[in-house]
Protein backbone atom coordinates (compact mmCIF):
# COMPACT_ATOMS: atom_id res chain seq x y z
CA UNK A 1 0.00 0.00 0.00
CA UNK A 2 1.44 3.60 -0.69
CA UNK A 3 2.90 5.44 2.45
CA UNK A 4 1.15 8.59 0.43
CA UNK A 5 -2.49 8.83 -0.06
CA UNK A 6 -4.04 11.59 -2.45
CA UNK A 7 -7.55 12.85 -2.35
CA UNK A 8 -9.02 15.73 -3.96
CA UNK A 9 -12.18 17.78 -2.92
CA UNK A 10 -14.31 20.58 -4.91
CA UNK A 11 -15.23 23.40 -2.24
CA UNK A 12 -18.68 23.82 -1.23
CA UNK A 13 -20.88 26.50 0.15
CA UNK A 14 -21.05 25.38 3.54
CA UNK A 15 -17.27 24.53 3.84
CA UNK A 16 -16.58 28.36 2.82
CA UNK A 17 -17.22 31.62 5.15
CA UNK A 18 -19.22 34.58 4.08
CA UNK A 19 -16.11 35.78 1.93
CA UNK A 20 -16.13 32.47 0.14
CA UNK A 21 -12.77 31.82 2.14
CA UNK A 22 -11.97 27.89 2.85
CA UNK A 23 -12.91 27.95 6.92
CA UNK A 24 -10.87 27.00 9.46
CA UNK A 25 -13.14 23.97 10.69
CA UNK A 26 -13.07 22.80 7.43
CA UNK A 27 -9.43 22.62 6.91
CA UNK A 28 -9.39 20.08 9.85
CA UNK A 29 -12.11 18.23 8.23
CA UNK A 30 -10.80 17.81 5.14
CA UNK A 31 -7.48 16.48 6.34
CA UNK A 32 -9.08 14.26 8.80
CA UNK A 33 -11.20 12.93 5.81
CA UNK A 34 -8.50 12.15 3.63
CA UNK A 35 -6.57 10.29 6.90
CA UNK A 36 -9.94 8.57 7.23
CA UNK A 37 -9.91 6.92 3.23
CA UNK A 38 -6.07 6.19 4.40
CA UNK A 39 -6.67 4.72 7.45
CA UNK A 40 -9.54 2.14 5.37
CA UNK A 41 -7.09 1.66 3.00
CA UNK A 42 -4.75 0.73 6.04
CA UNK A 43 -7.38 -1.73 7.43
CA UNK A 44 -7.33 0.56 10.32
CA UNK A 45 -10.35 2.78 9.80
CA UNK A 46 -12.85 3.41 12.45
CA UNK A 47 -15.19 0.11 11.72
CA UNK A 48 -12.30 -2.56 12.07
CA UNK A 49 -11.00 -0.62 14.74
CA UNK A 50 -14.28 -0.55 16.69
CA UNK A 51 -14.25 -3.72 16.39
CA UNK A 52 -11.49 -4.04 18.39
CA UNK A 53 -12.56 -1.75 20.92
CA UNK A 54 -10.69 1.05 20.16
CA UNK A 55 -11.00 4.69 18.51
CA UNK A 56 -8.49 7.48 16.99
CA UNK A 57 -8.50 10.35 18.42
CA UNK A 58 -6.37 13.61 17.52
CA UNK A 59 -5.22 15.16 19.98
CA UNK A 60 -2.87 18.18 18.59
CA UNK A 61 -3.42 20.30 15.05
CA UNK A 62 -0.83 22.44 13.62
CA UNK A 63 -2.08 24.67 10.77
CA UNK A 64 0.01 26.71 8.11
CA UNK A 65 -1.48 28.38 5.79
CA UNK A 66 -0.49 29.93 2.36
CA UNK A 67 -3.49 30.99 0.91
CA UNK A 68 -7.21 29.68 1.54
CA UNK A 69 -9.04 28.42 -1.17
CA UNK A 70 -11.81 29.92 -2.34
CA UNK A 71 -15.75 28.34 -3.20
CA UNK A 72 -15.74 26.45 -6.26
CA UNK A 73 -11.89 25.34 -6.50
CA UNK A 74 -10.82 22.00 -6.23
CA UNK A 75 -8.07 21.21 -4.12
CA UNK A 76 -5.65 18.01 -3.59
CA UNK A 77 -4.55 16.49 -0.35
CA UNK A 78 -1.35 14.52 -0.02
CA UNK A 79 -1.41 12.78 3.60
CA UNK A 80 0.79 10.18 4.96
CA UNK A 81 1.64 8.91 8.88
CA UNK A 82 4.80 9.59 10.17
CA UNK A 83 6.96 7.47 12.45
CA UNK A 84 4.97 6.40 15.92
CA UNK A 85 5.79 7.38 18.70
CA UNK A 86 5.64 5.83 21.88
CA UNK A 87 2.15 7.28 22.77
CA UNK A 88 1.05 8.43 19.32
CA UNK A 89 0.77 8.22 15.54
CA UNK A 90 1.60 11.53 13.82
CA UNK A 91 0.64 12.56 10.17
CA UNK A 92 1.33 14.96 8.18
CA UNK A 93 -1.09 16.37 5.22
CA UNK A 94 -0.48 19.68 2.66
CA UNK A 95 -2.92 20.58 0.02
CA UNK A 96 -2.45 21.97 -3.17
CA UNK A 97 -4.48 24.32 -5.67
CA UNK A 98 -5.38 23.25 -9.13
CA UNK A 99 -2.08 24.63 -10.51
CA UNK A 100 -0.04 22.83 -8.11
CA UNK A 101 0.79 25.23 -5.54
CA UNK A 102 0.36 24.81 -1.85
CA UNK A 103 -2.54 26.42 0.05
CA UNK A 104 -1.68 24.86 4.08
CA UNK A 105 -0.15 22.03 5.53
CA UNK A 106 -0.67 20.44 8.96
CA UNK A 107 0.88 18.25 11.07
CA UNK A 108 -1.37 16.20 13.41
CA UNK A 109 -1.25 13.43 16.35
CA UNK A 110 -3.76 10.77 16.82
CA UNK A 111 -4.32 8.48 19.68
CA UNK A 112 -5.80 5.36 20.48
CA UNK A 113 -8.20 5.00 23.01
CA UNK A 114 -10.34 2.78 24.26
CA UNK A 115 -13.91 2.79 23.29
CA UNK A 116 -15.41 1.49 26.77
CA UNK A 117 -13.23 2.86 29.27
CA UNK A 118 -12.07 6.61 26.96
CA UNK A 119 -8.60 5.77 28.32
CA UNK A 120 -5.21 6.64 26.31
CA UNK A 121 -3.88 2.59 24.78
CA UNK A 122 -0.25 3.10 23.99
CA UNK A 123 0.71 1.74 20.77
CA UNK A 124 2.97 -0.90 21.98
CA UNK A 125 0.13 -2.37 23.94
CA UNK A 126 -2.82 -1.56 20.56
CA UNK A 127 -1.35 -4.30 18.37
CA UNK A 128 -1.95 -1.20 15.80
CA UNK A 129 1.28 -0.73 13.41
CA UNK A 130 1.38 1.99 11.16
CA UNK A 131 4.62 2.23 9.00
CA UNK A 132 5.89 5.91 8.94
CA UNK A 133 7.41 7.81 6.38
CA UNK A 134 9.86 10.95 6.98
CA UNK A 135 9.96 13.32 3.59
CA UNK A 136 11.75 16.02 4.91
CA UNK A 137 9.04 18.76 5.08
CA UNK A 138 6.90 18.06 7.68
CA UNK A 139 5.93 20.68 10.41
CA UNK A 140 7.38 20.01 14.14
CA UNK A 141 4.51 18.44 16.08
CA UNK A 142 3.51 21.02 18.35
CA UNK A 143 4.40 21.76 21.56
CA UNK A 144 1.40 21.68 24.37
CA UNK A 145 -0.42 25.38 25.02
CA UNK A 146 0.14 27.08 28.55
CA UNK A 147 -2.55 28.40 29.90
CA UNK A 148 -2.89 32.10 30.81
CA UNK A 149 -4.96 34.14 32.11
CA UNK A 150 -7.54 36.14 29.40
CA UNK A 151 -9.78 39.02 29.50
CA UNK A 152 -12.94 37.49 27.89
CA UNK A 153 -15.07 35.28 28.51
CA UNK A 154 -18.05 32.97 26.41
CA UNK A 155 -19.99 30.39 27.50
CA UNK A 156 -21.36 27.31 24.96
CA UNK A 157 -23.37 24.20 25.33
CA UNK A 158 -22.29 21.26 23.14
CA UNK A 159 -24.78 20.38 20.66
CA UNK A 160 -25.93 17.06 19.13
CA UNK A 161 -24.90 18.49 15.78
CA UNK A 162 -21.47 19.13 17.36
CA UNK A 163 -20.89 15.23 17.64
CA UNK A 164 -19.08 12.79 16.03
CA UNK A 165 -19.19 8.83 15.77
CA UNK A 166 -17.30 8.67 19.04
CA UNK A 167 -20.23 10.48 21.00
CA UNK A 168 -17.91 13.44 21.70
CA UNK A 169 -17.84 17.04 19.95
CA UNK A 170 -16.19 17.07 16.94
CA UNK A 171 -12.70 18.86 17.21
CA UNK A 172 -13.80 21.25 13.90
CA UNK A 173 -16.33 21.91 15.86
CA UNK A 174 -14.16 23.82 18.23
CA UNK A 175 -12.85 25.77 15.33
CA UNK A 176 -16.02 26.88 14.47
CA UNK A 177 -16.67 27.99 18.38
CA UNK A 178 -13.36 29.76 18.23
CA UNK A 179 -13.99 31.86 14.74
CA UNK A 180 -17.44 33.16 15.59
CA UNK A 181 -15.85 34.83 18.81
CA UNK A 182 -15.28 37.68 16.68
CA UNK A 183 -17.31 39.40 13.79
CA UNK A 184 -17.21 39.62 10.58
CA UNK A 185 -15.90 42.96 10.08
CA UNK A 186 -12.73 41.34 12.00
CA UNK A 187 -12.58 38.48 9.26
CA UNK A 188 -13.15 40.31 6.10
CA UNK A 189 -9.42 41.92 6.32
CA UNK A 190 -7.93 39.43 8.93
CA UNK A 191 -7.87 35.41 7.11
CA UNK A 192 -6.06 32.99 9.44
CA UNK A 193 -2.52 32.74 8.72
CA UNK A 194 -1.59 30.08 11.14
CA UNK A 195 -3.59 27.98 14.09
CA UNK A 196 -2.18 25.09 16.79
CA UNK A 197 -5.14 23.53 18.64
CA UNK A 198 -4.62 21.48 21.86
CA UNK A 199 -7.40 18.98 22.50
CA UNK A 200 -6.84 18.02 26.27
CA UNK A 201 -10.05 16.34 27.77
CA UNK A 202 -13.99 14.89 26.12
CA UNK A 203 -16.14 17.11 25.57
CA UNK A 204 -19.85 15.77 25.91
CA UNK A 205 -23.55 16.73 24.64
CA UNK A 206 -25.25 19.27 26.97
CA UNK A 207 -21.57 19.71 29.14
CA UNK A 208 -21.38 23.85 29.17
CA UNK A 209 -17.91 24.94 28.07
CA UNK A 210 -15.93 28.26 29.28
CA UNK A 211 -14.23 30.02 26.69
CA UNK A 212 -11.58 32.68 27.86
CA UNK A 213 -9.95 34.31 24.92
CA UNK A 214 -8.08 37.66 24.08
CA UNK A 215 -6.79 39.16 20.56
CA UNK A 216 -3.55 40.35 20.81
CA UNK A 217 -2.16 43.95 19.39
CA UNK A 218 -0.13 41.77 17.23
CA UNK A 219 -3.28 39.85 15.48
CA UNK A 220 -2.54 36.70 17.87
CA UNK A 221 -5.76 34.99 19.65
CA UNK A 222 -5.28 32.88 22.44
CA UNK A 223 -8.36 30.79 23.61
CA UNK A 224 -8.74 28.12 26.13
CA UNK A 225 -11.71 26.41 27.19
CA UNK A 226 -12.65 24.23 30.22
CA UNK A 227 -15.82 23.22 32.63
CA UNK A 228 -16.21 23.03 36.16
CA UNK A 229 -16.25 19.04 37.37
CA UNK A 230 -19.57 18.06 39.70
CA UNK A 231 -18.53 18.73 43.34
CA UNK A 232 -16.37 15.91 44.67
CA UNK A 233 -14.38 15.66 41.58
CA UNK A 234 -11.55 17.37 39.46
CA UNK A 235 -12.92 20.87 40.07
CA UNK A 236 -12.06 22.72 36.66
CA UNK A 237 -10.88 20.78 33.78
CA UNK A 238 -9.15 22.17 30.67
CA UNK A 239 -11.08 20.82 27.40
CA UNK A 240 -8.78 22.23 25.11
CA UNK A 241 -6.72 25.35 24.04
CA UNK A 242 -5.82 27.13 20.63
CA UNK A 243 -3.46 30.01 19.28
CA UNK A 244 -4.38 31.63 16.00
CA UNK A 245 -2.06 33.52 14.11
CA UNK A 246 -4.65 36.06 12.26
């Protein structure tokens, strides 16, 4: 089986912003969906997987971008896994316009995880191999998001169209959250250049989620988002945290 798998996608309305700009949310998706045809391809997609008790789960997203797409073009997606680790299997994915030049490329590390008990399996202990493939260009996996303290503050409620197969929200999802935090007039002259999202803990339907974010003088937004843990329990727990480069 090729280490490389190519997939190419025609953008649609709903996968573009008001400006007709390739959104952030569907970035993710679209390299997630290409990893998903590779992992079948792999005999590791989520079915055979399942049936094995286990799910992936990403748990980091680095984003580059060099120009988003716009409605109506058709792009190409190159993806391919990258050596595992010894608690994860990273992959790599850039996309390319019609012409052949690049629009983003991501770097992005995926778990296994139990589908019973939602605890981490290491690979050594999945009986999952995935043969990796180093081409020179990948982005650095990136590093884990401190949190800080931030001026503002927005409360949502995850929705049952904000889940996925694994009965969690959908990490585009969060992209989507993180975007609409400011308007449009923002957008219109500010696309996202760059974005590293941290997914650190499940995020379930009808749990209420904190988001604390501030924009930078320098066009950097810094988000992080937890709940508060029924009494008796972990107190506040981080769900996840992002940095956007706008």
């Amino acid at each position: 089986m090729q280490p490389i798998f190519r997939r190419s996608y025609e953008i649609r309305d709903h996968e573009v912003d008001r400006f007709g700009r390739l959104k952030p949310s569907a970035i993710l998706y679209f390299a997630q969906d290409a990893a998903g045809f590779h992992c079948d391809q792999l005999a590791l997609g989520h079915d055979i997987l399942a049936g094995r008790g286990l799910f992936w789960a990403v748990t980091r997203h680095k984003v580059q971008i060099t120009r988003l797409p716009m409605r109506g073009e058709t792009i190409t997606l190159e993806t391919w896994p990258l050596p595992t680790t010894r608690v994860a299997y990273p992959r790599s994915t850039v996309a390319y316009d019609a012409d052949g030049h690049e629009l983003f490329r991501s770097i992005s590390l995926w778990v296994l995880m139990d589908i019973n008990t939602r605890a981490l399996v290491l690979p050594g202990k999945s009986g999952v191999e995935v043969t990796g493939l180093l081409r020179g260009s990948e982005l650095a996996v990136p590093n884990s998001l401190t949190p800080r303290t931030l001026s503002n503050e927005r409360v949502c409620t995850v929705a049952f169209t904000e889940l996925d197969r694994n009965g969690h929200m959908n990490n585009c999802s969060y992209m989507d959250w993180i975007s609409n935090l400011l308007p449009s007039e923002f957008h219109s002259s500010h696309p996202v250049k760059e974005f590293t999202v941290c997914y650190l803990s499940e995020a379930r339907e009808g749990q209420t989620i904190q988001l604390h974010w501030e924009l930078s003088a320098d066009g950097v937004l810094r988000v992080d988002g937890g709940r508060e843990e029924p009494a008796g329990q972990n107190g506040h727990m981080r769900v996840f945290s992002a940095q956007l480069l706008l």
